[in-house]
Protein backbone atom coordinates (compact mmCIF):
# COMPACT_ATOMS: atom_id res chain seq x y z
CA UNK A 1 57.75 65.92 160.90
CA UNK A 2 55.09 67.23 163.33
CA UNK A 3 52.60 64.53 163.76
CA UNK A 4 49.78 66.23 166.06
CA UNK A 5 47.61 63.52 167.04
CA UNK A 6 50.55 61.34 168.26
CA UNK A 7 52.46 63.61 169.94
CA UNK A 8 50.89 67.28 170.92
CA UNK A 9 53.88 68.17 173.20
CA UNK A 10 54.91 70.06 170.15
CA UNK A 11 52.02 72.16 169.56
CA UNK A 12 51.93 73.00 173.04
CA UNK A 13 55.24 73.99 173.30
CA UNK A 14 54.99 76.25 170.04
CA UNK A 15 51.29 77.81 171.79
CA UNK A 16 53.05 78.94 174.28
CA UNK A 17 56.38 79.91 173.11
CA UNK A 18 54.24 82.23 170.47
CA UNK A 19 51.26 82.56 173.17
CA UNK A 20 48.22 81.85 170.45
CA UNK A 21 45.58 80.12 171.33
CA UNK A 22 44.19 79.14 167.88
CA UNK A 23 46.05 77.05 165.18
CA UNK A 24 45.82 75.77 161.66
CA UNK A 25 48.36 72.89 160.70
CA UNK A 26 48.62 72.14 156.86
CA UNK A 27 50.18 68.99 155.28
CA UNK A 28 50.14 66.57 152.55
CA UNK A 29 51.46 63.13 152.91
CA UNK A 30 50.71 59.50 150.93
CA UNK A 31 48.56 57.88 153.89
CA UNK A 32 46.57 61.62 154.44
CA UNK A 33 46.66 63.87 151.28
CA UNK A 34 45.65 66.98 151.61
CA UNK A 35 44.83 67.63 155.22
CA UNK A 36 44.28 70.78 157.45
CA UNK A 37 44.19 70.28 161.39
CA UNK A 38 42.47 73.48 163.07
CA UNK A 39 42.33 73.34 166.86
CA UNK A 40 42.37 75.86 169.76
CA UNK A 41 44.21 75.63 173.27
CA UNK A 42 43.40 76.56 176.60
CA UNK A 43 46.10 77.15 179.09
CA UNK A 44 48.75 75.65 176.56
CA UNK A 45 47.13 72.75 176.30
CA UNK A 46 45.19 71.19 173.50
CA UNK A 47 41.80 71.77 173.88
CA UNK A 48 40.49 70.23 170.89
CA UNK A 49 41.85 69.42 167.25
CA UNK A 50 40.08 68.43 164.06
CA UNK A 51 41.83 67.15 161.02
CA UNK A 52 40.09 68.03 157.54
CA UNK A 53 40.55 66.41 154.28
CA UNK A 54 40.67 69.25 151.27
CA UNK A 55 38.38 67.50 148.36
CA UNK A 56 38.26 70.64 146.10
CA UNK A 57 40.11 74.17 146.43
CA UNK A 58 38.74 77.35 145.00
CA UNK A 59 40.80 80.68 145.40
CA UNK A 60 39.33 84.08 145.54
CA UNK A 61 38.55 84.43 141.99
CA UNK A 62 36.15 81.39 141.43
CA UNK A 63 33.60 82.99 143.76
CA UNK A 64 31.44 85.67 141.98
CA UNK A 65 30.98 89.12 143.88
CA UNK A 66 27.95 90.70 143.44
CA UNK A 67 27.50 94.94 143.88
């Protein structure tokens, strides 16, 4: 399992070997349920990450589109 904030060598491998400089890192697990990690890269290295916790999802069709 990919664990970013313990070991980024990882991530920076995969940033380069794909050469993005943005990425969004899904997972749910017993001690963190529900999380997202975004973060962004410079250089292939981590730049900055920041892990989210997902309280309440909506898809498309909850959200009302006016004309």
């Amino acid at each position: 399992m990919l664990k970013p904030f313990e070991d980024e060598t990882s991530l920076e491998y995969l940033a380069q070997k794909t050469d993005h400089s943005l990425f969004a890192f899904g997972f749910n697990s017993k001690k963190r349920p529900n999380s997202l990690i975004l973060g962004r890269t410079y250089d292939y290295h981590i730049l900055d990450m920041f892990e989210l916790t997902i309280e309440q999802m909506k898809t498309m069709d909850d959200f009302k589109v006016m004309h």
